[in-house]
Protein backbone atom coordinates (compact mmCIF):
# COMPACT_ATOMS: atom_id res chain seq x y z
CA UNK A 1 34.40 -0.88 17.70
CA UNK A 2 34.50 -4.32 16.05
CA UNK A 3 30.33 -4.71 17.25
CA UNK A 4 30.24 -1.46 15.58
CA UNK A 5 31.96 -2.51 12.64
CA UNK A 6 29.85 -5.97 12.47
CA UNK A 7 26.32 -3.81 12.80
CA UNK A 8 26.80 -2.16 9.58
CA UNK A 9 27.76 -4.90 7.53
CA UNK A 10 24.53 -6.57 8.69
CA UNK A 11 22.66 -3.47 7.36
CA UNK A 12 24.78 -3.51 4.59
CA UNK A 13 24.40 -6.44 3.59
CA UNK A 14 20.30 -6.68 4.43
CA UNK A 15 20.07 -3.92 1.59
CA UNK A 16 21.42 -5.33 -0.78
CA UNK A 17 18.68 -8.36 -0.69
CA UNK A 18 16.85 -8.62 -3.64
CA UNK A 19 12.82 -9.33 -4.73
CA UNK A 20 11.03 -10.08 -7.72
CA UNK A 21 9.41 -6.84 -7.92
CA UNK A 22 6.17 -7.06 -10.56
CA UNK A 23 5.02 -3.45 -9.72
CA UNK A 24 5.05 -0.73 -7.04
CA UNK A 25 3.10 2.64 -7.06
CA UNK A 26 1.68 5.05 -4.71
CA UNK A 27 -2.29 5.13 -4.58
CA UNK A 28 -4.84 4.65 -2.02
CA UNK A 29 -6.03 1.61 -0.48
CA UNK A 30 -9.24 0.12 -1.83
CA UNK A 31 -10.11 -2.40 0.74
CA UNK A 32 -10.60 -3.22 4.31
CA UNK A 33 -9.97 -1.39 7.69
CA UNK A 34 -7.38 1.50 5.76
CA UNK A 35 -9.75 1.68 2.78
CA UNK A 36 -9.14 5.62 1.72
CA UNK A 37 -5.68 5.96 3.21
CA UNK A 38 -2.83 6.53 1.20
CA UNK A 39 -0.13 3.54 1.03
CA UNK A 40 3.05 2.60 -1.03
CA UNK A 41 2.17 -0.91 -2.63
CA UNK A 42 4.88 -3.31 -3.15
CA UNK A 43 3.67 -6.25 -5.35
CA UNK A 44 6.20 -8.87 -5.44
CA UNK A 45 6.59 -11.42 -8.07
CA UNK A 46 5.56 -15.25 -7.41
CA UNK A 47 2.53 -16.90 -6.67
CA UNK A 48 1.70 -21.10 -5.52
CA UNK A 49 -1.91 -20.43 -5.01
CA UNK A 50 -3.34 -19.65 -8.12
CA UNK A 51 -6.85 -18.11 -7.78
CA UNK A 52 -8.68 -18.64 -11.00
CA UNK A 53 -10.42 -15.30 -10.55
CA UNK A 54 -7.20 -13.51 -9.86
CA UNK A 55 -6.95 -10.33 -11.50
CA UNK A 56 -3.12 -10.28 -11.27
CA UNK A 57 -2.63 -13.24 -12.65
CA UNK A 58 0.84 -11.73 -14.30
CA UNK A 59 2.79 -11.68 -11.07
CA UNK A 60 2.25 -15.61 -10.68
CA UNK A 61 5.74 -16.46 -12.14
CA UNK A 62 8.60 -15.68 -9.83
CA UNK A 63 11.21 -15.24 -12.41
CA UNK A 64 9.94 -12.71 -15.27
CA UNK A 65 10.03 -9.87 -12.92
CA UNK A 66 12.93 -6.69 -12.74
CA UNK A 67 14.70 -7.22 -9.41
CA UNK A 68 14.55 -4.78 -7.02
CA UNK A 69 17.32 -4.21 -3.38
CA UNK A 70 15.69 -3.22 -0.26
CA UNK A 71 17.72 -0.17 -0.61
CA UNK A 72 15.88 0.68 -3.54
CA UNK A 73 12.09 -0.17 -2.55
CA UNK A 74 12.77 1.98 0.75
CA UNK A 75 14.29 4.69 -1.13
CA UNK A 76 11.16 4.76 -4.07
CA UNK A 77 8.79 4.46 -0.89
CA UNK A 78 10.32 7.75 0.72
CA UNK A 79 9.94 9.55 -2.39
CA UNK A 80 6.39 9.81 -1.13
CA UNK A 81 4.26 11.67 1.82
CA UNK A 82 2.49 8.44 2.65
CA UNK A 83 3.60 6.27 5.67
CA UNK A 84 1.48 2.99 4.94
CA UNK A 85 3.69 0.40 2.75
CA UNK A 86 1.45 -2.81 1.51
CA UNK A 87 3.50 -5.49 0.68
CA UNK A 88 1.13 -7.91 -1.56
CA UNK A 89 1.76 -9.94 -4.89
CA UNK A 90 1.50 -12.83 -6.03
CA UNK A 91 1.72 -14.66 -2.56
CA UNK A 92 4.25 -12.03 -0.48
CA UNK A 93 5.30 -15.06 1.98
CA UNK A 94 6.99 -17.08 -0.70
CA UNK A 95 9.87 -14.50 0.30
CA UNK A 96 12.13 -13.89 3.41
CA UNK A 97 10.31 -10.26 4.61
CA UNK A 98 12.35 -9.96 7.12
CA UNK A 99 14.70 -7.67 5.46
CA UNK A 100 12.30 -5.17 3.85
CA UNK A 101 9.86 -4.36 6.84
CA UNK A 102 12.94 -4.30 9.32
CA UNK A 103 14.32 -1.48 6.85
CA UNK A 104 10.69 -0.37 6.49
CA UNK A 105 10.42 -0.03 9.99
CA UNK A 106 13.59 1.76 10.57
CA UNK A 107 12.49 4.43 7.73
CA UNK A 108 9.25 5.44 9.41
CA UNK A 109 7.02 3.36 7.79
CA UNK A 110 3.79 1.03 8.95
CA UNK A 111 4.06 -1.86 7.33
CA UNK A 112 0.95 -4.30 5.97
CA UNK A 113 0.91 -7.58 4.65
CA UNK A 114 -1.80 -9.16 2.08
CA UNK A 115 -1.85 -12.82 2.22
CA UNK A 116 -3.57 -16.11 1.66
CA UNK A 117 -0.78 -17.11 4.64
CA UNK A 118 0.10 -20.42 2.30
CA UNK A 119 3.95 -20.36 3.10
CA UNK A 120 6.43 -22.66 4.86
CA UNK A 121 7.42 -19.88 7.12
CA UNK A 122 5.25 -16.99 8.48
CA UNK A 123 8.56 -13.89 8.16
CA UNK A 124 8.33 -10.44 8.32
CA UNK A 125 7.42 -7.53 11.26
CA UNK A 126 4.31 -6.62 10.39
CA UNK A 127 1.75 -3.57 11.87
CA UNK A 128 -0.80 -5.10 9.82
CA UNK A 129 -1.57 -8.29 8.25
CA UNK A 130 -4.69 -9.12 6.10
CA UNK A 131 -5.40 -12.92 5.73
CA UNK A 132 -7.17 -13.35 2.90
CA UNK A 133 -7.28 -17.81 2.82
CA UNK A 134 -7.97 -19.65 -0.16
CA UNK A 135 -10.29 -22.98 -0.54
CA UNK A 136 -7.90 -24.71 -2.79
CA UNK A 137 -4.55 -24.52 -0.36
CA UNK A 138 -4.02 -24.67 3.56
CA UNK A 139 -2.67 -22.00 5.36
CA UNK A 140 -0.10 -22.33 7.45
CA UNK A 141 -1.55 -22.03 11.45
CA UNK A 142 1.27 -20.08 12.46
CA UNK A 143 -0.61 -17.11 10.55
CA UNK A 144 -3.58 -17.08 12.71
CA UNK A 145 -2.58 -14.97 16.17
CA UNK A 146 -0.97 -12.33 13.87
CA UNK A 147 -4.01 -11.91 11.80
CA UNK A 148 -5.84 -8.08 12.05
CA UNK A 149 -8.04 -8.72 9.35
CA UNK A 150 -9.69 -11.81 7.82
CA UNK A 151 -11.17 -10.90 4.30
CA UNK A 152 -12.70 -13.73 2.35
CA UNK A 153 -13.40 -13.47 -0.75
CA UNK A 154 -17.01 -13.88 -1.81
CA UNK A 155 -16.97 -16.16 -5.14
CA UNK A 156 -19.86 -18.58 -4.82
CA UNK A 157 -22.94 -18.68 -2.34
CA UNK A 158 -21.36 -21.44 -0.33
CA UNK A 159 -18.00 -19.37 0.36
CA UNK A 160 -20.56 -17.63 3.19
CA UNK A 161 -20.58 -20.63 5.25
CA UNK A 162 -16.63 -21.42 4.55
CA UNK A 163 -16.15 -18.19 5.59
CA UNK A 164 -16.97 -18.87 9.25
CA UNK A 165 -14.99 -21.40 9.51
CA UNK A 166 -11.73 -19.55 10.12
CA UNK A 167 -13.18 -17.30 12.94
CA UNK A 168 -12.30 -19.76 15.52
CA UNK A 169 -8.96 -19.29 14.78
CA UNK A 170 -8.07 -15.95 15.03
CA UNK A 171 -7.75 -13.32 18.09
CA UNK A 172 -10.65 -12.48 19.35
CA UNK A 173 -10.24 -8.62 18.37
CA UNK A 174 -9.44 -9.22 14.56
CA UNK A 175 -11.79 -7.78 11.54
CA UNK A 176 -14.37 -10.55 9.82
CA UNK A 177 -14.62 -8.72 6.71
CA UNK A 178 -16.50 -10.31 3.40
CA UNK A 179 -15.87 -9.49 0.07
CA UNK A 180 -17.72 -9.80 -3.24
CA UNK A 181 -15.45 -10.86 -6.15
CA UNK A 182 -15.48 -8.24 -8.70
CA UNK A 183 -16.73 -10.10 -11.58
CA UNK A 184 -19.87 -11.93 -9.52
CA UNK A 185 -20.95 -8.57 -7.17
CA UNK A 186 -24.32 -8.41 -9.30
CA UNK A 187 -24.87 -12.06 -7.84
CA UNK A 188 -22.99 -12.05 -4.11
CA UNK A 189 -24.00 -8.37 -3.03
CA UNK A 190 -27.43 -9.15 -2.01
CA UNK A 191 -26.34 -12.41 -0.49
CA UNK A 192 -23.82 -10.92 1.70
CA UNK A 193 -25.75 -7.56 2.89
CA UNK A 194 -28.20 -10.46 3.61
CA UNK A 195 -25.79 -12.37 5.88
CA UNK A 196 -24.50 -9.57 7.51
CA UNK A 197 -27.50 -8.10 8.86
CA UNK A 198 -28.17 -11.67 10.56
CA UNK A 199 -24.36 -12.02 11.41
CA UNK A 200 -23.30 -8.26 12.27
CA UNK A 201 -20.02 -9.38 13.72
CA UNK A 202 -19.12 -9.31 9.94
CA UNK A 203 -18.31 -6.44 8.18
CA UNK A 204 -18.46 -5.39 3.85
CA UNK A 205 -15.15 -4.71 2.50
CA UNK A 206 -15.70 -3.63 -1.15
CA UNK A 207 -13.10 -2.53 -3.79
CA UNK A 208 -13.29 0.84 -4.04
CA UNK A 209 -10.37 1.67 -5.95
CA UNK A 210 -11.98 0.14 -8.57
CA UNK A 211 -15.25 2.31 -8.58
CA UNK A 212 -12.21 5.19 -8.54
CA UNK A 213 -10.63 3.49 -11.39
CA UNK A 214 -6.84 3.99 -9.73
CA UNK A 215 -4.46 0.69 -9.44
C-alpha cells in the first residue's frame, strides 16, 4: 500500500512540471523520414544556439513564454487523432524531457525529438530523434547512438563537405538527409541533387509544409 501510495505521488508530482511553451498545434510534418504524417508539435521556449537563419527566432528567450504542466500538453495532445508528438523549439534539450515523453509514452503517443543535440545532458525517451548539428556549437557525443536521422542544413556550398563529417558517428542504420535552407534553395538545390546522385547514401529532405503554407 505505502509503494502504492508513493507511485502516484511520483506521477503526481511529474505532471505538474512545467515548460516554457512558445507554441503547440496539430499539423503535418514537413520534413524528413515522417514528412506527410500527422504530428502534435510542441515548441518549447529557449534557445543557446542561435542560427542566424532561424526562422523561429522568437522562441530563443526562455522566459517570455506562457508556461505550460505536462498534464496540460498531454491533455491538448489527446484532443487530437494523431499519435506522433514532435517536441522541437528553440533547442528542446535545454529542458529535463524526461517527464513529458514518459507521460507521452504512457498516453499512447510516439514521441520525436528535433535537435542540434547542444545540451549538458542528452534526457528524454525518445522513438525518434532528428539531429540536426550546428557549425557554430558542439554537440554533445552522447547524442550520436540515439540518432535516427541526421538532417543538415544546407546554408552555404561548403556545408556539403561538413556534412559528412558527422556520418562516422552515428549507427550505421540512421537517415543522412540534406536540406536546403529556405531562403538560399534557388542557390543549394542544384548543388545538392548534384551531390546526391554521386553520394546516394544521402537522401533530400525538403520543407514541404512550406510549399503547403501550414505551420
Amino acid at each position: 500500500m505505502q509503494s502504492n501510495t508513493k507511485d502516484i505521488k511520483s506521477v503526481l508530482k511529474r505532471d505538474e512540471f512545467t515548460y516554457p511553451v512558445m507554441e503547440s498545434f496539430y499539423t503535418i510534418q514537413g520534413e524528413g523520414k515522417f514528412q506527410g504524417h500527422a504530428a502534435y508539435f510542441i515548441r518549447l521556449g529557449g534557445c543557446d544556439v542561435g542560427c542566424h537563419w532561424c526562422d523561429v527566432k522568437e522562441s530563443w528567450p526562455i522566459d517570455t513564454h506562457p508556461i505550460k504542466t505536462v498534464k496540460e500538453l498531454v491533455e491538448e495532445a489527446s484532443a487530437q487523432p494523431g499519435k506522433i508528438v514532435v517536441i522541437t523549439g528553440g533547442e528542446p534539450l535545454m529542458h529535463d524531457l524526461n517527464p513529458l515523453t514518459e507521460a507521452l509514452h504512457e498516453a499512447g503517443f510516439r514521441t520525436h525529438i528535433e535537435t542540434s543535440g547542444v545540451a549538458k545532458e542528452i534526457t528524454g525517451v525518445w522513438d525518434w530523434v532528428c539531429f540536426s548539428p550546428k557549425k557554430f556549437k558542439e554537440p554533445n557525443s552522447d547524442i550520436f547512438p540515439l540518432v535516427n536521422e541526421l538532417k543538415v542544413i544546407i546554408y552555404h556550398p561548403s556545408d556539403l563537405s561538413w556534412a559528412q563529417t558527422w556520418t562516422t558517428h552515428l549507427p550505421e542504420n540512421s537517415l543522412w538527409l540534406m536540406q536546403p535552407e529556405w531562403s538560399k534553395q534557388l542557390d543549394m538545390n542544384p548543388l545538392i541533387v548534384d551531390f546526391v546522385k554521386q553520394s546516394p547514401r544521402w537522401q533530400i529532405s525538403v520543407q514541404t509544409h512550406k510549399f503547403l503554407q501550414i505551420p
